[in-house]
C-alpha atoms as a PDB file:
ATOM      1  CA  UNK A   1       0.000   0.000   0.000  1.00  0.00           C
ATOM      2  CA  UNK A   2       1.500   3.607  -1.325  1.00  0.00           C
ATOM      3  CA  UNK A   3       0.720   6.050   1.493  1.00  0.00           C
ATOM      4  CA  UNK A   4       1.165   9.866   1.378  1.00  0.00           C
ATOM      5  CA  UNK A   5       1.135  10.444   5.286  1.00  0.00           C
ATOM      6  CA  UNK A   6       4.631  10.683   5.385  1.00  0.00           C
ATOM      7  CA  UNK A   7       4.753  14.252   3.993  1.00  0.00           C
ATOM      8  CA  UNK A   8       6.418  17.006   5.873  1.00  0.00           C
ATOM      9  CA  UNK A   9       4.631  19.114   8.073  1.00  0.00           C
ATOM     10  CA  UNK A  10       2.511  21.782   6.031  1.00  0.00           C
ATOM     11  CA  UNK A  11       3.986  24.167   8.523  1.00  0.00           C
ATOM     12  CA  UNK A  12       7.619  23.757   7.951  1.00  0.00           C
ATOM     13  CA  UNK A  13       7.159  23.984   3.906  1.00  0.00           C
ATOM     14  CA  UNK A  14       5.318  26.969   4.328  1.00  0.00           C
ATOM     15  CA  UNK A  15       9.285  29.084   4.170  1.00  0.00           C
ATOM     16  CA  UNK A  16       9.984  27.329   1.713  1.00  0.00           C
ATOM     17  CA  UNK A  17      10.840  28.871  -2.001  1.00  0.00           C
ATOM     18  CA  UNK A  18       9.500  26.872  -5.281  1.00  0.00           C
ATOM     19  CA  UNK A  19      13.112  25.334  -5.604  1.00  0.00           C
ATOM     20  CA  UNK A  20      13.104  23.948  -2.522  1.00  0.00           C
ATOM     21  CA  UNK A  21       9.843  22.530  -2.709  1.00  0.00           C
ATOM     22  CA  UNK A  22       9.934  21.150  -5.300  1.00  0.00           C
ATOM     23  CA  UNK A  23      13.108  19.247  -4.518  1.00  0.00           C
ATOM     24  CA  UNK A  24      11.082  18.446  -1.646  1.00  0.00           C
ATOM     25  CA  UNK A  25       8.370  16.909  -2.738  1.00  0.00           C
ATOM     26  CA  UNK A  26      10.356  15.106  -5.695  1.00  0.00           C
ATOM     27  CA  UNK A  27      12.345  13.094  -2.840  1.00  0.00           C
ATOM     28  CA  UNK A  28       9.492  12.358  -0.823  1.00  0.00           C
ATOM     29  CA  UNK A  29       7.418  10.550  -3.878  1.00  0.00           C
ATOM     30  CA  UNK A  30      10.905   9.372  -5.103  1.00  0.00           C
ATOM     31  CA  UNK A  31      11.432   7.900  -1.431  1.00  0.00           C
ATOM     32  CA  UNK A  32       7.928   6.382  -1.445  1.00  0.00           C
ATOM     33  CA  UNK A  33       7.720   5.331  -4.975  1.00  0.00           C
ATOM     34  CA  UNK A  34      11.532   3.026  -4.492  1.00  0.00           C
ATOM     35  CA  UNK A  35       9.577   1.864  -1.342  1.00  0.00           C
ATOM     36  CA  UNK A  36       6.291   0.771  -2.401  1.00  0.00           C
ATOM     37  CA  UNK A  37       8.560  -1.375  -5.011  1.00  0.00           C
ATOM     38  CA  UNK A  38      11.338  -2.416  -3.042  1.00  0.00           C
ATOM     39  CA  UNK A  39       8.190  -3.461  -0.649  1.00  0.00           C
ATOM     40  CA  UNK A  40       6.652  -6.321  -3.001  1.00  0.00           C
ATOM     41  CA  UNK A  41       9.736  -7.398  -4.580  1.00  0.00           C
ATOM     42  CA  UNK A  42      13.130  -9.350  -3.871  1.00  0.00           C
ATOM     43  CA  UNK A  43      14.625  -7.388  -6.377  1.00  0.00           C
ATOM     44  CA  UNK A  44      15.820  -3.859  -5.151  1.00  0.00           C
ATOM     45  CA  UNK A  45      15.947  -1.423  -8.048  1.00  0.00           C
ATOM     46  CA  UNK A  46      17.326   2.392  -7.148  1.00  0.00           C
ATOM     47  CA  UNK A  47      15.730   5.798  -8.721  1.00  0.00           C
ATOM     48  CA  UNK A  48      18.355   6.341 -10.961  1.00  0.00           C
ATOM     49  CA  UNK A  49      17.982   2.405 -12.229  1.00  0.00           C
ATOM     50  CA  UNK A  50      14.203   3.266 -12.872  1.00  0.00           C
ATOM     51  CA  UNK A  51      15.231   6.314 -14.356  1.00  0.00           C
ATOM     52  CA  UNK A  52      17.676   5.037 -16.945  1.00  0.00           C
ATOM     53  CA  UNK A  53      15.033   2.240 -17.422  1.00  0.00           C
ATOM     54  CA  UNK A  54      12.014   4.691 -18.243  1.00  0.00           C
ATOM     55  CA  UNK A  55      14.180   5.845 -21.161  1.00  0.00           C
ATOM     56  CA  UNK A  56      14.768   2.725 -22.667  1.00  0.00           C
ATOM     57  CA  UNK A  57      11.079   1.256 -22.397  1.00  0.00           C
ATOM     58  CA  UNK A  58       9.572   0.025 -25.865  1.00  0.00           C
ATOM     59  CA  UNK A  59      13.157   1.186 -26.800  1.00  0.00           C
ATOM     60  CA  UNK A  60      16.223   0.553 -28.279  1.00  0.00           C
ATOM     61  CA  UNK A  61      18.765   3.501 -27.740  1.00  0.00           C
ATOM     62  CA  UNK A  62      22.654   3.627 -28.010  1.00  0.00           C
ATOM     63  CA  UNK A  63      24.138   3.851 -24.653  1.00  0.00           C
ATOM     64  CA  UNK A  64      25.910   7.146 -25.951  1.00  0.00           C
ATOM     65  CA  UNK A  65      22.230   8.632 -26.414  1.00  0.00           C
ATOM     66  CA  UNK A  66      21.462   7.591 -22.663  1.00  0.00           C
ATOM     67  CA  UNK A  67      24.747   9.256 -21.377  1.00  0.00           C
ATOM     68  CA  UNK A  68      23.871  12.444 -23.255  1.00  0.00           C
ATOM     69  CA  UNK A  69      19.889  12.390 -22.725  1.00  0.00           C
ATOM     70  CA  UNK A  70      19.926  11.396 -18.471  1.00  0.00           C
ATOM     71  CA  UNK A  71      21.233  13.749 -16.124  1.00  0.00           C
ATOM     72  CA  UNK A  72      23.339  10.950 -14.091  1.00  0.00           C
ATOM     73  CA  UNK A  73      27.068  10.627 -15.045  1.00  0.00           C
ATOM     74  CA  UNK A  74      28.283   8.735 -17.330  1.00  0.00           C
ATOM     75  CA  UNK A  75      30.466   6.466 -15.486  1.00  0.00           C
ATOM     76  CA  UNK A  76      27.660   6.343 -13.102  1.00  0.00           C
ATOM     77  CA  UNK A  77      25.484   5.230 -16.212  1.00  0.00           C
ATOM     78  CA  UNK A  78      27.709   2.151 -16.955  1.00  0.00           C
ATOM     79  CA  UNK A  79      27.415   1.492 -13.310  1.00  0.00           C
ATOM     80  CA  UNK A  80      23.651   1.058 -13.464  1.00  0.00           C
ATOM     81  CA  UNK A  81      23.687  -0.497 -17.111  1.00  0.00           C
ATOM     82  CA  UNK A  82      25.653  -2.722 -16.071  1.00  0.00           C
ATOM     83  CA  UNK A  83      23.760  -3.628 -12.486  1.00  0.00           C
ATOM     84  CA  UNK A  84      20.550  -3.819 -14.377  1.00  0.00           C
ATOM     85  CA  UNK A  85      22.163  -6.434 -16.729  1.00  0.00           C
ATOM     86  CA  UNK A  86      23.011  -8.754 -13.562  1.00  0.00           C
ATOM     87  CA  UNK A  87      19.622  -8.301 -12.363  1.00  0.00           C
ATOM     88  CA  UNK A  88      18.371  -9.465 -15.565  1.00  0.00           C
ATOM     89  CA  UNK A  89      16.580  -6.742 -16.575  1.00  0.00           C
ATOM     90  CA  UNK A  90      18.231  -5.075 -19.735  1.00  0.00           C
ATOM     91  CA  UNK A  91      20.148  -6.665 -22.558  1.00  0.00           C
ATOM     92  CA  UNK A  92      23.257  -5.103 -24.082  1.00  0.00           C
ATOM     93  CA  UNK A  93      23.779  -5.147 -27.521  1.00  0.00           C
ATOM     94  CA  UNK A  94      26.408  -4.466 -30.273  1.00  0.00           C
ATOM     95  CA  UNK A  95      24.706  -2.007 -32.831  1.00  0.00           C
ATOM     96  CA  UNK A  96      24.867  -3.029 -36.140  1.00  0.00           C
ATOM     97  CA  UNK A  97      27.541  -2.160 -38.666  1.00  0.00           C
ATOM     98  CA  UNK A  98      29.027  -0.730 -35.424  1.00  0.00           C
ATOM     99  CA  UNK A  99      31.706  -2.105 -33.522  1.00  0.00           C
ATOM    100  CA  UNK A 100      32.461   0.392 -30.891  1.00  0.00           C
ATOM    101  CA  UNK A 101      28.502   1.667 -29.873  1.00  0.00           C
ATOM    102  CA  UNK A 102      26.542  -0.623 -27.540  1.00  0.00           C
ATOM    103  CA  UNK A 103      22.357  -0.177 -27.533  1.00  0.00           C
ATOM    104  CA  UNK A 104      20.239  -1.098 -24.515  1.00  0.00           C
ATOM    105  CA  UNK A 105      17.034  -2.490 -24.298  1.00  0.00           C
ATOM    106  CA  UNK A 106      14.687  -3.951 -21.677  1.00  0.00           C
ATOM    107  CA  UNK A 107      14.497  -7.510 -21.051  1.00  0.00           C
ATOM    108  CA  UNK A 108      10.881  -9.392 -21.085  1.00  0.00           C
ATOM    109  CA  UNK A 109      11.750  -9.866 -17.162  1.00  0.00           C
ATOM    110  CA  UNK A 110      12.543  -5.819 -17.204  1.00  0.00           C
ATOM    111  CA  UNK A 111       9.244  -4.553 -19.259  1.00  0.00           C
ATOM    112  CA  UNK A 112       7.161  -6.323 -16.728  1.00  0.00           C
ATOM    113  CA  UNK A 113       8.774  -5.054 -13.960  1.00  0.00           C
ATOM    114  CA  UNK A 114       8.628  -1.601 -15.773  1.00  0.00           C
ATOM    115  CA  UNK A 115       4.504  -1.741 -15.819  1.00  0.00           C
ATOM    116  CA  UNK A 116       4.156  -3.269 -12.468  1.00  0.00           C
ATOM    117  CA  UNK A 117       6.079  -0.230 -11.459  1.00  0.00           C
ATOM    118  CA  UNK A 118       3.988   1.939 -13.530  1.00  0.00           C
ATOM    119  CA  UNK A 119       0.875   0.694 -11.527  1.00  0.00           C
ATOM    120  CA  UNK A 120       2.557   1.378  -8.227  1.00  0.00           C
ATOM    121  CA  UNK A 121       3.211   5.183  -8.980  1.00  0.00           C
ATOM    122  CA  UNK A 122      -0.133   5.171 -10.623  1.00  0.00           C
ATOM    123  CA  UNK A 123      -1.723   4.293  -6.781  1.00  0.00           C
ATOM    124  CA  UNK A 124       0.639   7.182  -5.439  1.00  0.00           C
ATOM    125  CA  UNK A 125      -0.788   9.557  -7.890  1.00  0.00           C
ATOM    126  CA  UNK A 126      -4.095   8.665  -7.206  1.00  0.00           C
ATOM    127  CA  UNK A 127      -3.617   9.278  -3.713  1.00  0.00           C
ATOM    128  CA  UNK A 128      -1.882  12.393  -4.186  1.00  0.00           C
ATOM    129  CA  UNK A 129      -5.182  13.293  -6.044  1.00  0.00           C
ATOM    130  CA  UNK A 130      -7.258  12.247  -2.961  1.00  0.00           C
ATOM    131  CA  UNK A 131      -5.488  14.626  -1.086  1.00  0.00           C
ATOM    132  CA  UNK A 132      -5.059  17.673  -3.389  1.00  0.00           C
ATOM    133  CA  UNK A 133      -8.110  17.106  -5.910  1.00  0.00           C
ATOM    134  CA  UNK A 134      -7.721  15.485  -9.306  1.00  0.00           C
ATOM    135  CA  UNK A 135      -8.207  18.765 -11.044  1.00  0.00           C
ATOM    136  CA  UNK A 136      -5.215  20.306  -9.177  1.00  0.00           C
ATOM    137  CA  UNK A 137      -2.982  17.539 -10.475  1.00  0.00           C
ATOM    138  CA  UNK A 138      -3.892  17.773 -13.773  1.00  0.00           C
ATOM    139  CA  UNK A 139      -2.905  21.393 -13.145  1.00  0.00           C
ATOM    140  CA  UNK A 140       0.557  20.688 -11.820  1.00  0.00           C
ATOM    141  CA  UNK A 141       0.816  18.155 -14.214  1.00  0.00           C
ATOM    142  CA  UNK A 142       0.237  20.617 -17.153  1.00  0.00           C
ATOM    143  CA  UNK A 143       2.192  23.210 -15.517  1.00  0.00           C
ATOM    144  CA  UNK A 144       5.735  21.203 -15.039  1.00  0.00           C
ATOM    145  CA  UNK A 145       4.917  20.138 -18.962  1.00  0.00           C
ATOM    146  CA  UNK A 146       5.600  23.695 -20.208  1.00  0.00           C
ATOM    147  CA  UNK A 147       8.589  24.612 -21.272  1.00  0.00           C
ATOM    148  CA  UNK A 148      10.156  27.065 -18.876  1.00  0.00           C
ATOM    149  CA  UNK A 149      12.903  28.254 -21.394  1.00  0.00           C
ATOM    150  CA  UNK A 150      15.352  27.998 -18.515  1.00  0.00           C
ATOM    151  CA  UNK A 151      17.818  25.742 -20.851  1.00  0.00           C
ATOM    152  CA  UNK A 152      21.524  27.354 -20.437  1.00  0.00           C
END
């Protein structure tokens, strides 16, 4: 079961500025989201793993394109690569007509734990939405989709 009781006290976010909050709030449902999965399975999988694995689902992509594309490092990107790959959850490949590139893609055993994952943070949402209001997420939703022009 996903809870959202373990927020922080509404009264110590309220001196908070919008960076801070939202780095906030990104490590709580971060923290609770690794939980809730970590919780019903043997196999422990880290943010960043998930992360690199959200951009390789229904995908194929050179290992280059991860390292430039994923704000991780990328010897820290090899690092998880290569930890999925023991875990059995992502294949590497040679690319074709290409001896020196490597492309990544989810296992069977990986895409399934993908989705299951993807209904787990679909329960956190949902209770996010019990306690803010549906509308309001669809609001924050739409509102972190915009493009800030704040690229350097």
């Amino acid at each position: 079961m996903i809870g959202v009781n373990q927020l922080i006290p509404t009264s110590e976010l309220q001196n908070l500025d919008l960076i801070d909050l939202l780095s906030e709030r990104h490590t709580l449902v971060r923290r609770i989201s690794e939980k809730a999965w970590n919780n019903q399975s043997e196999i422990h999988i880290s943010n960043s793993e998930w992360y690199i694995m959200s951009r390789v689902y229904k995908k194929k992509p050179t290992i280059s394109y991860i390292t430039k594309n994923v704000e991780i490092s990328r010897q820290a990107i090899h690092k998880f690569i290569n930890k999925l790959a023991e875990k059995g959850l992502v294949e590497i490949d040679n690319v074709e007509n290409n001896k020196k590139e490597k492309c990544i893609q989810l296992t069977a055993f990986g895409e399934e734990c993908y989705e299951k994952n993807e209904a787990l943070k679909a329960q956190l949402v949902n209770k996010i939405a019990e306690k803010i209001g549906t509308q309001n997420v669809k609001i924050l939703k739409d509102l972190l989709k915009l493009d800030w022009d704040l690229n350097q």
